[in-house]
N, C-alpha and C. Protein backbone atom coordinates (compact mmCIF):
# COMPACT_ATOMS: atom_id res chain seq x y z
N UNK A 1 0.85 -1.20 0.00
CA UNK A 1 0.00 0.00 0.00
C UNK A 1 0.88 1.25 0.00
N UNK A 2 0.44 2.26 -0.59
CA UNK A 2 1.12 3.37 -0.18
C UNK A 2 1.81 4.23 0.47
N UNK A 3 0.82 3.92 1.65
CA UNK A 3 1.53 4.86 3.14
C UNK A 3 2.24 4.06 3.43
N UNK A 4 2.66 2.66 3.31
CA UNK A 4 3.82 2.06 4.15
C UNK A 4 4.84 2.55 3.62
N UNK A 5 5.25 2.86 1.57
CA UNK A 5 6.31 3.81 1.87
C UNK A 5 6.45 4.79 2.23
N UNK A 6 5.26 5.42 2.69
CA UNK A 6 5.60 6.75 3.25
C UNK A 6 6.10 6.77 4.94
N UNK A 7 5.73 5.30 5.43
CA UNK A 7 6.07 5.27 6.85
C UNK A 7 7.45 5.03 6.69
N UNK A 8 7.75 4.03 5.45
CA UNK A 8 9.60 3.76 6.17
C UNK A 8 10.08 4.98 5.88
N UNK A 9 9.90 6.63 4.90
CA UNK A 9 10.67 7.36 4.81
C UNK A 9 10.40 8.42 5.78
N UNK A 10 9.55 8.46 6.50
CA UNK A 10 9.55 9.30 7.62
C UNK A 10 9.43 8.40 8.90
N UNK A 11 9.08 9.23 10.06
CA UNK A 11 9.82 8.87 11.50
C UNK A 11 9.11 8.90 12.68
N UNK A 12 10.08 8.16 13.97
CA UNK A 12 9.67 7.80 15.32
C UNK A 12 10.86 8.11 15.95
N UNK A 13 10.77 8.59 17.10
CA UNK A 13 12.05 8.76 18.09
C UNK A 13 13.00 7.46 18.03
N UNK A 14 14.16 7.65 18.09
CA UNK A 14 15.24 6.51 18.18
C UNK A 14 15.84 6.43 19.19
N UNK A 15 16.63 6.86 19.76
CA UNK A 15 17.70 6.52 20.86
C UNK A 15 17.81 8.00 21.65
N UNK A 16 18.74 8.15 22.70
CA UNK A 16 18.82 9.14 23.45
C UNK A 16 20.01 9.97 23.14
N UNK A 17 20.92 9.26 22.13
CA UNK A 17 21.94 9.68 21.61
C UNK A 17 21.84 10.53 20.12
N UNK A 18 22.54 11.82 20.78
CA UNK A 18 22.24 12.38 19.75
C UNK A 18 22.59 12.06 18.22
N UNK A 19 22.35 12.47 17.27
CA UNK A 19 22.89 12.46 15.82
C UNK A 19 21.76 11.52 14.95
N UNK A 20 21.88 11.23 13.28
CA UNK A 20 20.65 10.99 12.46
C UNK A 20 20.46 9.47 12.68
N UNK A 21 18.79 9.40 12.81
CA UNK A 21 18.36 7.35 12.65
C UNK A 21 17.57 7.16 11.98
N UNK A 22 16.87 6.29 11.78
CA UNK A 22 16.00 5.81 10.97
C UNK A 22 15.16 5.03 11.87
N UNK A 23 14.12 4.79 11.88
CA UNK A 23 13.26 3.71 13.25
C UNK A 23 11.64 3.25 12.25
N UNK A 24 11.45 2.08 12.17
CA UNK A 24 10.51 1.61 11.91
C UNK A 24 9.04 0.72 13.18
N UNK A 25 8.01 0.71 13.32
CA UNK A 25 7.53 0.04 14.17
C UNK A 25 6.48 -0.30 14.08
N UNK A 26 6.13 -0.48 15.00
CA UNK A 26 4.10 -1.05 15.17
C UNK A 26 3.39 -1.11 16.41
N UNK A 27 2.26 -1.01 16.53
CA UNK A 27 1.44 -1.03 17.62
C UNK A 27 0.54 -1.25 17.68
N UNK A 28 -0.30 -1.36 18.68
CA UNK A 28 -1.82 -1.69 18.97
C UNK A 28 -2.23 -0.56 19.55
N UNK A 29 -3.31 -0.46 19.18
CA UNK A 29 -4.25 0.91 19.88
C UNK A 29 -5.47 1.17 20.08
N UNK A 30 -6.08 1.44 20.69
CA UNK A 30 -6.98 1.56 21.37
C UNK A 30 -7.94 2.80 21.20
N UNK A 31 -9.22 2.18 20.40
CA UNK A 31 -9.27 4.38 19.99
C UNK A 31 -10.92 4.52 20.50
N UNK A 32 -10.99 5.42 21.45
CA UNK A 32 -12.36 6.01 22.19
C UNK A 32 -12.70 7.34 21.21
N UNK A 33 -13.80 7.07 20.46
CA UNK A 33 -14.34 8.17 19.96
C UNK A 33 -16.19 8.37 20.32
N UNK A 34 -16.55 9.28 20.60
CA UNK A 34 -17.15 10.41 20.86
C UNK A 34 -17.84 11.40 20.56
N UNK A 35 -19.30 11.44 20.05
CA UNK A 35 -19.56 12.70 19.13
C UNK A 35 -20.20 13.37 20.11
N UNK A 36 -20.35 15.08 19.67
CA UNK A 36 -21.48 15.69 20.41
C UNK A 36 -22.52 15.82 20.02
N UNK A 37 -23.79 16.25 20.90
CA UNK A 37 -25.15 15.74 20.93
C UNK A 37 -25.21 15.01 22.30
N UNK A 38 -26.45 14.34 22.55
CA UNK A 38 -27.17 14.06 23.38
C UNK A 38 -26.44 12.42 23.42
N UNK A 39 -25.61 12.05 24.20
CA UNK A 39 -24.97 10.67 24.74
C UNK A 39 -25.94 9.33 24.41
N UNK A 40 -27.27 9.60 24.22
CA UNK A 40 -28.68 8.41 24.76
C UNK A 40 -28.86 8.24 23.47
N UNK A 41 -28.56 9.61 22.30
CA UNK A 41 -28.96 9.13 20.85
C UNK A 41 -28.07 8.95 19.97
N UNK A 42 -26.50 9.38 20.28
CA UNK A 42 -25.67 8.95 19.91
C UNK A 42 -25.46 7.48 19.47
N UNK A 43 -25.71 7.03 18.20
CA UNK A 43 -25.45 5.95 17.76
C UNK A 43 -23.70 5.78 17.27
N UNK A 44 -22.98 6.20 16.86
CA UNK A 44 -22.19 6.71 16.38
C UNK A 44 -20.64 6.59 17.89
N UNK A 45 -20.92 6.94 19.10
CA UNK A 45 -20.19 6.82 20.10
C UNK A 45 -19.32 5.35 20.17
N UNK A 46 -18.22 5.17 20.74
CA UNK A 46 -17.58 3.56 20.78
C UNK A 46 -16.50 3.57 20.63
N UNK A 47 -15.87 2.41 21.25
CA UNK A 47 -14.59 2.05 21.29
C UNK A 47 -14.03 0.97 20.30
N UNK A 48 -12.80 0.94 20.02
CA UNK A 48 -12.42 -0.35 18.81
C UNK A 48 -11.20 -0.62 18.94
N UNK A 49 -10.45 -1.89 19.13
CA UNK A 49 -9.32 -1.77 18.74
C UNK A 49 -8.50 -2.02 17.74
N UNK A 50 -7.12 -1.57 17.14
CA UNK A 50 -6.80 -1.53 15.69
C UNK A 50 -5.27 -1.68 15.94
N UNK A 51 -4.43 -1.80 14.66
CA UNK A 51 -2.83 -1.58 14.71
C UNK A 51 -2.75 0.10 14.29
N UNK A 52 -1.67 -0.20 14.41
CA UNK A 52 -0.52 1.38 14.18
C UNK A 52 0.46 0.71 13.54
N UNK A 53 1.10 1.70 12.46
CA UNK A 53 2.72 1.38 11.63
C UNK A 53 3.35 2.62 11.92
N UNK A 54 4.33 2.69 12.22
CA UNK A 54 4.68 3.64 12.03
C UNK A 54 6.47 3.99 11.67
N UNK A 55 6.97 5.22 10.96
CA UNK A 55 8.23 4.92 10.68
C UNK A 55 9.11 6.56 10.24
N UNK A 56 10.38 6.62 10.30
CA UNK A 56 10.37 7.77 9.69
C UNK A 56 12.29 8.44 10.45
N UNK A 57 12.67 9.30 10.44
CA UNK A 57 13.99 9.57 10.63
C UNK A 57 13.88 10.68 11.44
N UNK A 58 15.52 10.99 11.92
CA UNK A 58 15.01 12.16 13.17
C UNK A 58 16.45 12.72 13.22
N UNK A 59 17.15 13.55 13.50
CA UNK A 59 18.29 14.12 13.64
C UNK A 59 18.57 14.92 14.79
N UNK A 60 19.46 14.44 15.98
CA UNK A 60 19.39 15.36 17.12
C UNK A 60 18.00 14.96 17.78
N UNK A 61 17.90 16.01 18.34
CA UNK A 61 16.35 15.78 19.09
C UNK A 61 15.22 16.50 17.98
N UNK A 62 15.33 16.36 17.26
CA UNK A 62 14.09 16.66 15.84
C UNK A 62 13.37 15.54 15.03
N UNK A 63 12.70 15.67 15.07
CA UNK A 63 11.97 14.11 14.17
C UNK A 63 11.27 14.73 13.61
N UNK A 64 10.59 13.51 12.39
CA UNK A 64 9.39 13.55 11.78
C UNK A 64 8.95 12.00 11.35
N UNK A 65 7.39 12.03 11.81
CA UNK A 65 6.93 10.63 11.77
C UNK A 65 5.42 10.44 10.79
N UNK A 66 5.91 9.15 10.46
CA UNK A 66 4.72 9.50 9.37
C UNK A 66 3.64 7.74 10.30
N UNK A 67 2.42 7.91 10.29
CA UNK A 67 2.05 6.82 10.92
C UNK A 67 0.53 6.45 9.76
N UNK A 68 0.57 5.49 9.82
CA UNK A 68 -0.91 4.57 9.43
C UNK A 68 -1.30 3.64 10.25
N UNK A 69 -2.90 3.32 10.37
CA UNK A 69 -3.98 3.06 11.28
C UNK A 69 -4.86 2.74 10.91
N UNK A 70 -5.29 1.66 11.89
CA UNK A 70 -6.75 1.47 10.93
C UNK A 70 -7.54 0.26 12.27
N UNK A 71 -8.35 0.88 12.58
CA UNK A 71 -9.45 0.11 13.68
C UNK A 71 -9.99 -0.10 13.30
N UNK A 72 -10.69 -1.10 14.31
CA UNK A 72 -11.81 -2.40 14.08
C UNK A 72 -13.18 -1.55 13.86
N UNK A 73 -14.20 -2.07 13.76
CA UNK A 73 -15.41 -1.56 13.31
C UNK A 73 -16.40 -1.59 14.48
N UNK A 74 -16.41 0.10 14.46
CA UNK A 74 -17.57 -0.08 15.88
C UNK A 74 -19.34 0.01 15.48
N UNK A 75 -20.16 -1.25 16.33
CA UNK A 75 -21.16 -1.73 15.97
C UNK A 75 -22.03 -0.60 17.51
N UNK A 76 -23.33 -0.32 16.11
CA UNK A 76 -24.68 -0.02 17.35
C UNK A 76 -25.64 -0.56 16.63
N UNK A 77 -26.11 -1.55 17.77
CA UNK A 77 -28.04 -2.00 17.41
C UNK A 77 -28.98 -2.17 18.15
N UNK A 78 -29.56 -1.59 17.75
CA UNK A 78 -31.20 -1.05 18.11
C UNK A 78 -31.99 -2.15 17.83
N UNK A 79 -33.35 -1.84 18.54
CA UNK A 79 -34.29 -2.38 18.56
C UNK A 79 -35.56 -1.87 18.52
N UNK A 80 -36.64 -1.54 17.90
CA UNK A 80 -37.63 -0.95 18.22
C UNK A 80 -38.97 -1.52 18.33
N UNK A 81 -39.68 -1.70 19.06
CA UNK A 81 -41.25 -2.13 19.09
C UNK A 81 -42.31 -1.22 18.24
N UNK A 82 -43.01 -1.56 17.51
CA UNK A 82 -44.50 -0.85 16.71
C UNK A 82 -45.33 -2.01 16.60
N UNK A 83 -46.51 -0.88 16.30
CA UNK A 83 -48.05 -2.38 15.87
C UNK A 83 -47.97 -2.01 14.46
N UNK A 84 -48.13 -2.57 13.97
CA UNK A 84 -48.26 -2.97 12.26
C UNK A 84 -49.02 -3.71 12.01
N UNK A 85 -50.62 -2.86 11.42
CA UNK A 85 -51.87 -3.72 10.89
C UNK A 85 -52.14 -4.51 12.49
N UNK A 86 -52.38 -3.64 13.19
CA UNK A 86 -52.68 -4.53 14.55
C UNK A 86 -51.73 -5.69 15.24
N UNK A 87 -50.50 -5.89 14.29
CA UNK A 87 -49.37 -6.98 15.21
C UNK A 87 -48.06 -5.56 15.71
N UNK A 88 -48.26 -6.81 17.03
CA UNK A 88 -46.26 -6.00 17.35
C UNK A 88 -45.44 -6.50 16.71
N UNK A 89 -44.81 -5.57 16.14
CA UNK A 89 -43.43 -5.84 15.41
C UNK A 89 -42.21 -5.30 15.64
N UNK A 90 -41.18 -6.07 15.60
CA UNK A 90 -40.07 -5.68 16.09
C UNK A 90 -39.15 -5.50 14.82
N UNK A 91 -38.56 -4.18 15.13
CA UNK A 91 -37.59 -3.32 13.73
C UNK A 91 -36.29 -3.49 14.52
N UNK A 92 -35.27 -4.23 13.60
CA UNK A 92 -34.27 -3.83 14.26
C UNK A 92 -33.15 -2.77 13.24
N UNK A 93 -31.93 -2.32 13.57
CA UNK A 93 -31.46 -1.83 12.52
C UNK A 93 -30.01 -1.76 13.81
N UNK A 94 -28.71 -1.28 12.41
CA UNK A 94 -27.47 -1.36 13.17
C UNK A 94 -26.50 -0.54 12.63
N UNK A 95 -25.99 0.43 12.65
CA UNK A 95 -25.42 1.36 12.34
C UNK A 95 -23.66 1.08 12.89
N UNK A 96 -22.90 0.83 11.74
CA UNK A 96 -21.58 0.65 12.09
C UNK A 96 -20.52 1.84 11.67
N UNK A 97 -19.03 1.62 12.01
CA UNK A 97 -17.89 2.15 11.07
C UNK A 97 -16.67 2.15 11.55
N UNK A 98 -15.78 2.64 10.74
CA UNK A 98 -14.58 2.26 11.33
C UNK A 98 -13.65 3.56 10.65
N UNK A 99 -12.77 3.50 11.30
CA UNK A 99 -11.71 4.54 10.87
C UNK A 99 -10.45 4.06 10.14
N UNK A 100 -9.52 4.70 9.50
CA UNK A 100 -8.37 4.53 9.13
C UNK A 100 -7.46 6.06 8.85
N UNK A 101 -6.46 6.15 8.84
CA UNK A 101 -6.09 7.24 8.74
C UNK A 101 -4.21 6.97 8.35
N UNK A 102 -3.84 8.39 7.30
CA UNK A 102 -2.61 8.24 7.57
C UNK A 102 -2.04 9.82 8.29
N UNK A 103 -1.04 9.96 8.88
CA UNK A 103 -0.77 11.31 10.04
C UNK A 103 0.86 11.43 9.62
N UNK A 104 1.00 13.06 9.22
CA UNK A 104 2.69 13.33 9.01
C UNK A 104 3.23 13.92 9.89
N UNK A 105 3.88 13.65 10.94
CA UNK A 105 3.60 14.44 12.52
C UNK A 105 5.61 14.94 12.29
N UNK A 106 5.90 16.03 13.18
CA UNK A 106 7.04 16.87 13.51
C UNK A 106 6.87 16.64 15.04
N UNK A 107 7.86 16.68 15.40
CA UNK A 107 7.88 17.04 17.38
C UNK A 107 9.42 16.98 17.48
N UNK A 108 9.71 16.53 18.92
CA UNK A 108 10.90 17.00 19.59
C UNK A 108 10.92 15.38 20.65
N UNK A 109 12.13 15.15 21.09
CA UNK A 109 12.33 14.38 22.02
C UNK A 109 13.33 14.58 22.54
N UNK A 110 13.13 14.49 24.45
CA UNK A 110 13.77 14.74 25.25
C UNK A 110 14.07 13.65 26.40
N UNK A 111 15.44 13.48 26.52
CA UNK A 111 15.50 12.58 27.44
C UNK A 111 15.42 12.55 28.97
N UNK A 112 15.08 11.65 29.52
CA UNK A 112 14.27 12.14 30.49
C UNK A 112 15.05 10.76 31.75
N UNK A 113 16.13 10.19 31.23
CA UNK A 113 16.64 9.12 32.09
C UNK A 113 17.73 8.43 30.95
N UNK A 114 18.85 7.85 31.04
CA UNK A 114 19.27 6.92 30.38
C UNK A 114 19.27 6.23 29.12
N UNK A 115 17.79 5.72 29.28
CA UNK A 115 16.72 4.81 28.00
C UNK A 115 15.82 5.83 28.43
N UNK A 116 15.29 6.20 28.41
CA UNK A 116 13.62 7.10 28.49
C UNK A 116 13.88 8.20 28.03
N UNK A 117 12.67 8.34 27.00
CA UNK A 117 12.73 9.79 26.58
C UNK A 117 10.72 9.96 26.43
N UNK A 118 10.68 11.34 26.34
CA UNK A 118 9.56 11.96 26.29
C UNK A 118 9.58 12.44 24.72
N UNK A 119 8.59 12.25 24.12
CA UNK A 119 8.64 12.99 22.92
C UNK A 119 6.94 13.71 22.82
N UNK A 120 6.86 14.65 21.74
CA UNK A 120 5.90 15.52 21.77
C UNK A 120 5.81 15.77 20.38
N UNK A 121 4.34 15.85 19.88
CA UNK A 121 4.74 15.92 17.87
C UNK A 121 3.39 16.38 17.88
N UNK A 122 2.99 17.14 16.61
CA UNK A 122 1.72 17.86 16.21
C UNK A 122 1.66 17.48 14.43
N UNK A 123 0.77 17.46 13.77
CA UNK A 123 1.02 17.37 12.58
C UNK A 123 -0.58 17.14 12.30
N UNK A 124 -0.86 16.56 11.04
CA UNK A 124 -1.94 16.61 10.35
C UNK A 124 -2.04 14.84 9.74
N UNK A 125 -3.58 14.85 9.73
CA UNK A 125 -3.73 13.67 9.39
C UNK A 125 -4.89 13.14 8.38
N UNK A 126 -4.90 12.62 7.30
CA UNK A 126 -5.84 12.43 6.52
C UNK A 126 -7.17 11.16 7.05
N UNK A 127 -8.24 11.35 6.85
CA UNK A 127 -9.20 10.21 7.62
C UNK A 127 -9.95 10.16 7.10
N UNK A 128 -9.79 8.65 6.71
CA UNK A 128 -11.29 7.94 6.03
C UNK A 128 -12.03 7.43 6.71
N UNK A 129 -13.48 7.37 6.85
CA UNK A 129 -14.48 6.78 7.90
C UNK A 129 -15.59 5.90 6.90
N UNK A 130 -15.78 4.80 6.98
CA UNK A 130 -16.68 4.33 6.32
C UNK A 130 -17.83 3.72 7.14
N UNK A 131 -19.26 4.03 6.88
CA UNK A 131 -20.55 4.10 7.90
C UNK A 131 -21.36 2.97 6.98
N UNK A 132 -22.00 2.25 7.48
CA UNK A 132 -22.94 1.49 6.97
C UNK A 132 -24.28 1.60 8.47
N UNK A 133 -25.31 1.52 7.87
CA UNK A 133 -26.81 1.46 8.41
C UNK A 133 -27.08 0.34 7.57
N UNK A 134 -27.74 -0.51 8.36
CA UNK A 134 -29.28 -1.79 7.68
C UNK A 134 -30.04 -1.64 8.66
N UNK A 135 -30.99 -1.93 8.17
CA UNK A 135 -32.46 -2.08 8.24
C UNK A 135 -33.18 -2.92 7.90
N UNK A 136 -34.51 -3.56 8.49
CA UNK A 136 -35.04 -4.73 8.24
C UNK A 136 -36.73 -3.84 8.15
N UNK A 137 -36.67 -2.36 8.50
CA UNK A 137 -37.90 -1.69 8.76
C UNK A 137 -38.56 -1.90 7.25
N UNK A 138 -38.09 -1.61 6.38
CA UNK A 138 -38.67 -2.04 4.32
C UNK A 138 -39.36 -2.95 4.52
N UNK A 139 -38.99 -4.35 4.99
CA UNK A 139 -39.53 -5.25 5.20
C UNK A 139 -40.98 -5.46 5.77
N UNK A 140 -40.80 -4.83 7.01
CA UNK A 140 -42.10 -5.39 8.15
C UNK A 140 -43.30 -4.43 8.15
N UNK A 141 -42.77 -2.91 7.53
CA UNK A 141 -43.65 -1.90 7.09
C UNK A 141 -44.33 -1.52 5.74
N UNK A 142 -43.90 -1.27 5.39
CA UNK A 142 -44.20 -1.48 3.65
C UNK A 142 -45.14 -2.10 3.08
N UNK A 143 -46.28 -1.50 2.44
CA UNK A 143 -47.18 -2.85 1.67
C UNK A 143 -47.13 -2.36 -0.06
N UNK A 144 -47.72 -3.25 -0.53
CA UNK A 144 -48.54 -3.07 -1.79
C UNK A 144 -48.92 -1.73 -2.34
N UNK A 145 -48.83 -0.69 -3.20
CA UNK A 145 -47.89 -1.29 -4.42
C UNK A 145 -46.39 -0.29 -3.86
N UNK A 146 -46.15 -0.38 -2.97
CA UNK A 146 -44.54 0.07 -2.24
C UNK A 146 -43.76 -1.52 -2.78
N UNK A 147 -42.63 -0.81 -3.68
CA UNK A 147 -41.18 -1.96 -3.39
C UNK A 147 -41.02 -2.23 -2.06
N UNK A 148 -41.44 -3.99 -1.88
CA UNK A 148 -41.21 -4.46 -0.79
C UNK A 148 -39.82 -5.01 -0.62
N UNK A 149 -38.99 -4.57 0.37
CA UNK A 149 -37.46 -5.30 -0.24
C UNK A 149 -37.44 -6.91 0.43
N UNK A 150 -36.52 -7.88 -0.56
CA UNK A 150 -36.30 -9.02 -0.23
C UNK A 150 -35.76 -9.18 0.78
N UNK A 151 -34.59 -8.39 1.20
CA UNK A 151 -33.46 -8.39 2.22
C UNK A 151 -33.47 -7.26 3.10
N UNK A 152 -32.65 -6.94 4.11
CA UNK A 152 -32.46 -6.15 5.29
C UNK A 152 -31.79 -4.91 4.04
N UNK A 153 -32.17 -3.93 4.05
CA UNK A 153 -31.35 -2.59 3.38
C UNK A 153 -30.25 -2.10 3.61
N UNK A 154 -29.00 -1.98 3.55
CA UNK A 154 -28.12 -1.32 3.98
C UNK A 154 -27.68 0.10 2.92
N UNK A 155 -27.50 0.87 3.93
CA UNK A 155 -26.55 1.88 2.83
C UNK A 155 -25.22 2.58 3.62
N UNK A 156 -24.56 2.81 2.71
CA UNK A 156 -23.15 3.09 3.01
C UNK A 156 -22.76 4.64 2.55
N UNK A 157 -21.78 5.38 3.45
CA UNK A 157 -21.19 6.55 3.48
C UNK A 157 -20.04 6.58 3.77
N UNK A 158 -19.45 7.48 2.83
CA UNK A 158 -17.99 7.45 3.08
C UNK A 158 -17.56 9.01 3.21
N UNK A 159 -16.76 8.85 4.58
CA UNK A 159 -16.36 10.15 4.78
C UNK A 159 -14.55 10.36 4.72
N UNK A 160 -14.17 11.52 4.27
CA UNK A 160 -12.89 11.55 4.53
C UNK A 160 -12.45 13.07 4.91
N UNK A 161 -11.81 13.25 5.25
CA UNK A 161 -11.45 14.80 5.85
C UNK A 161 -10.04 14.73 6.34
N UNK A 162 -9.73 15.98 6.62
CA UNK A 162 -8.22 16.40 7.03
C UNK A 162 -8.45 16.97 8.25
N UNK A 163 -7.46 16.92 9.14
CA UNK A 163 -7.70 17.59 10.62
C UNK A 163 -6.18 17.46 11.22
N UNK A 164 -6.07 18.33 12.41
CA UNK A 164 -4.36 18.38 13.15
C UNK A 164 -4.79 17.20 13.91
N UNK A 165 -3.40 16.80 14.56
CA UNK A 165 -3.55 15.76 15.12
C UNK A 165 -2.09 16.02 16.27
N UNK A 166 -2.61 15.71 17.61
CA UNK A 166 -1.46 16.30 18.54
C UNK A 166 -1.03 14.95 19.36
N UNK A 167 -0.01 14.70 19.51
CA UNK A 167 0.39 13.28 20.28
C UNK A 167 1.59 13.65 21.11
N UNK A 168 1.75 12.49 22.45
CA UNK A 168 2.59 12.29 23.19
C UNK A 168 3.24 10.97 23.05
N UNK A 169 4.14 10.53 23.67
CA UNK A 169 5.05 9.37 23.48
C UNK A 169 5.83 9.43 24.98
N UNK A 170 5.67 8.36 25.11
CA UNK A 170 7.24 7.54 26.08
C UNK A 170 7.58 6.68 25.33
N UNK A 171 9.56 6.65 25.10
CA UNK A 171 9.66 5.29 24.29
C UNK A 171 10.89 5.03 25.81
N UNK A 172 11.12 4.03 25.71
CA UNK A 172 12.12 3.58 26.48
C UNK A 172 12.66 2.43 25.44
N UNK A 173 14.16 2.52 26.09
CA UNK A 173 14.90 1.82 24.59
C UNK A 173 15.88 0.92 25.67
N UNK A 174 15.28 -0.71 25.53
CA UNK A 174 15.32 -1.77 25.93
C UNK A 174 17.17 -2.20 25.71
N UNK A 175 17.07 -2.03 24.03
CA UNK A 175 18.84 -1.89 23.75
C UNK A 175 18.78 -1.00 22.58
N UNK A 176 20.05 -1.00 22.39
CA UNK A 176 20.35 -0.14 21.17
C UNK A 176 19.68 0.56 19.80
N UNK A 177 18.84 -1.02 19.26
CA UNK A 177 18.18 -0.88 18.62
C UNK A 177 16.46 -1.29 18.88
N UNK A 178 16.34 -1.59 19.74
CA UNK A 178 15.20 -1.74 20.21
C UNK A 178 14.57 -1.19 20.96
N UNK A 179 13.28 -0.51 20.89
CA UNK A 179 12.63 0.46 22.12
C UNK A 179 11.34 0.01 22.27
N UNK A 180 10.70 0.49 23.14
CA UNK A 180 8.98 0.20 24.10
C UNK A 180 8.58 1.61 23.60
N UNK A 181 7.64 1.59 23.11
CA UNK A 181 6.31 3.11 22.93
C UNK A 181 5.19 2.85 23.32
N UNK A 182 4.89 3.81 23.95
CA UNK A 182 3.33 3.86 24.55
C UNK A 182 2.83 5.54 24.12
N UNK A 183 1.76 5.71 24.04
CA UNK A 183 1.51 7.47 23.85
C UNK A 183 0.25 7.61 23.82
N UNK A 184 -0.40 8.25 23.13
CA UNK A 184 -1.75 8.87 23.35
C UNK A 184 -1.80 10.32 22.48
N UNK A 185 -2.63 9.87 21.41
CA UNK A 185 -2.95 11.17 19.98
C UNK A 185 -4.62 11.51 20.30
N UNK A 186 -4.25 12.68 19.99
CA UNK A 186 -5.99 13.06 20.18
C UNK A 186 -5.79 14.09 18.87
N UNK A 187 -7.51 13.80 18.34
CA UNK A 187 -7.64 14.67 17.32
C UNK A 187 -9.58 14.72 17.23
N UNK A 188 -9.88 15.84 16.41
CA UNK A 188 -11.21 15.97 16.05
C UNK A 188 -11.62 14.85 15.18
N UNK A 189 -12.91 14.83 14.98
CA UNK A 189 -13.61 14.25 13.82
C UNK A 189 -14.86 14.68 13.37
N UNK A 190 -14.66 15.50 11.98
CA UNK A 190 -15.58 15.80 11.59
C UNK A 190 -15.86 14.69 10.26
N UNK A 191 -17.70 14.56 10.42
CA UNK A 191 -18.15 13.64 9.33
C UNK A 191 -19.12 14.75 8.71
N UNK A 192 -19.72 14.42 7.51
CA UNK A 192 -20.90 14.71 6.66
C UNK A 192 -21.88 15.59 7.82
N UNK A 193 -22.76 16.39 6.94
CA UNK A 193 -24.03 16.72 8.02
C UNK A 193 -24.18 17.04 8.91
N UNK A 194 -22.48 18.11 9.64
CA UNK A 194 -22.35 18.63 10.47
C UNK A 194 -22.22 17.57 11.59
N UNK A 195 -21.34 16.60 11.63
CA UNK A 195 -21.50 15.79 12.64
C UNK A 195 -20.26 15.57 12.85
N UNK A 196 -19.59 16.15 14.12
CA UNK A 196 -18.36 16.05 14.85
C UNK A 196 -18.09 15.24 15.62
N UNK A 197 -16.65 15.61 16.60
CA UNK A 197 -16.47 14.84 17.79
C UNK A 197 -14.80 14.71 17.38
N UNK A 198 -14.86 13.80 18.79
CA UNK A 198 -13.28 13.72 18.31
C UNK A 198 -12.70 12.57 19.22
N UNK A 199 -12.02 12.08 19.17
CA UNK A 199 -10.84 10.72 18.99
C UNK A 199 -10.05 10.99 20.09
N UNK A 200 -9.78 9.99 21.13
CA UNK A 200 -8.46 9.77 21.98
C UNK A 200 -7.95 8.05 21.66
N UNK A 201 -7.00 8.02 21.36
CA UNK A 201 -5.85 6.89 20.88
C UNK A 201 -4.86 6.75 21.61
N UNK A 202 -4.91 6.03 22.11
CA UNK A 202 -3.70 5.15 23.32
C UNK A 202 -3.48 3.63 22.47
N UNK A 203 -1.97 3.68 22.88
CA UNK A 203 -1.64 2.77 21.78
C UNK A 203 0.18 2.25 22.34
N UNK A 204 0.27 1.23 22.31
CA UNK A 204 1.37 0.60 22.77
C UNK A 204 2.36 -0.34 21.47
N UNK A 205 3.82 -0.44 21.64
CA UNK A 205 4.14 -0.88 20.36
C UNK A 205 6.02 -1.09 20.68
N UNK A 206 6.34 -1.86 19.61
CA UNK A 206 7.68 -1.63 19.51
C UNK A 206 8.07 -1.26 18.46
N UNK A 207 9.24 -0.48 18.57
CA UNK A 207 10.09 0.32 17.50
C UNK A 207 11.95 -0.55 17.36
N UNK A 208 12.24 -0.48 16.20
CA UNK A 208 13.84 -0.81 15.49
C UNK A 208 13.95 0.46 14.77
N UNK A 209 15.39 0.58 15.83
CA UNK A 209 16.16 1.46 15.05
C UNK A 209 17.34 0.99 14.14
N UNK A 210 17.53 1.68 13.39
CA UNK A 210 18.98 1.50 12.40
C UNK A 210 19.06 2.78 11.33
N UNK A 211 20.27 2.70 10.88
CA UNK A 211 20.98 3.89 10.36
C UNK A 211 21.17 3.97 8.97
């Protein structure tokens, strides 16, 4: 895919020693997103978990990191009760999606012990969101001469947008070329139809360095 060459030519913190590296890695992460509006009708709210790649070069205490992502698919389903022609009927429907994104981030890293360093990066990130809704309501409502559908309906939306994206890091560097990352990126999310919110990502991983 694409962004993976864009991850090996940009960057992740390397070592505590100064001068130029190269660092490639990966992670797991954890992403809580959030819209505003009313919490109870929020379909759209949820947690997922996904990988991280990430890769890129750094000189001194200066970096630049380029990362790709992509979480699991968060599910909401409903249920609703109605009478229809005098029966209760039950509608269900389920509204999903998932994120992916690629992020070109700049920051700084500072050492903060031996192996431990703190790093800090801001940058921008491209995001695709893809939404699906089904429905089984066509079905159980609908008469004559209305297209009655055979199957549950789904329809699909695709959103993509640009937004900053601000992150923290601890890496601790196990040996030479090997380090521990943990951090936490937060960014907005805007979709279609005026519908916001925004993203916290905690995410754990290991990084290789080399030159």
């Amino acid at each position: 895919m694409r962004f993976l060459l864009l991850l090996v030519v940009l960057a992740v913190p390397a070592n505590p020693v100064h001068g130029q590296s190269l660092t490639v890695g990966g992670a797991i992460q954890y992403d809580v997103q959030r819209f505003d509006g009313d919490s109870s009708l929020n379909r759209l709210d949820g947690e997922s978990l996904g990988w991280m790649l990430v890769g890129g070069a750094r000189i001194d205490h200066w970096l630049i990191r380029g990362e790709g992502s992509r979480g699991a698919t968060i599910h909401n389903t409903q249920t609703l009760m109605l009478t229809v022609n005098q029966r209760p009927t039950t509608i269900a429907s389920e509204l999903s999606h998932d994120s992916r994104e690629i992020a070109v981030l700049g920051g700084y890293a500072h050492g903060v012990g031996a192996r431990c360093e703190a790093v800090i990066l801001g940058g921008i990130s491209a995001v695709t969101v893809h939404r699906t809704f089904t429905t089984d309501a066509g079905q159980l409502i609908l008469i004559p001469p209305s297209a009655i559908p055979t199957t549950v309906v789904t329809t699909a939306f695709v959103d993509r947008f640009a937004t900053w994206t601000a992150e923290a890091d601890v890496v601790v560097h196990a040996t030479r070329r090997i380090g521990v990352v943990v951090g936490v990126r937060v960014q907005p999310i805007s979709l279609a139809d005026d519908i916001s919110g925004r993203s916290v990502n905690t995410f754990a991983g290991m990084l290789w360095q080399f030159k």
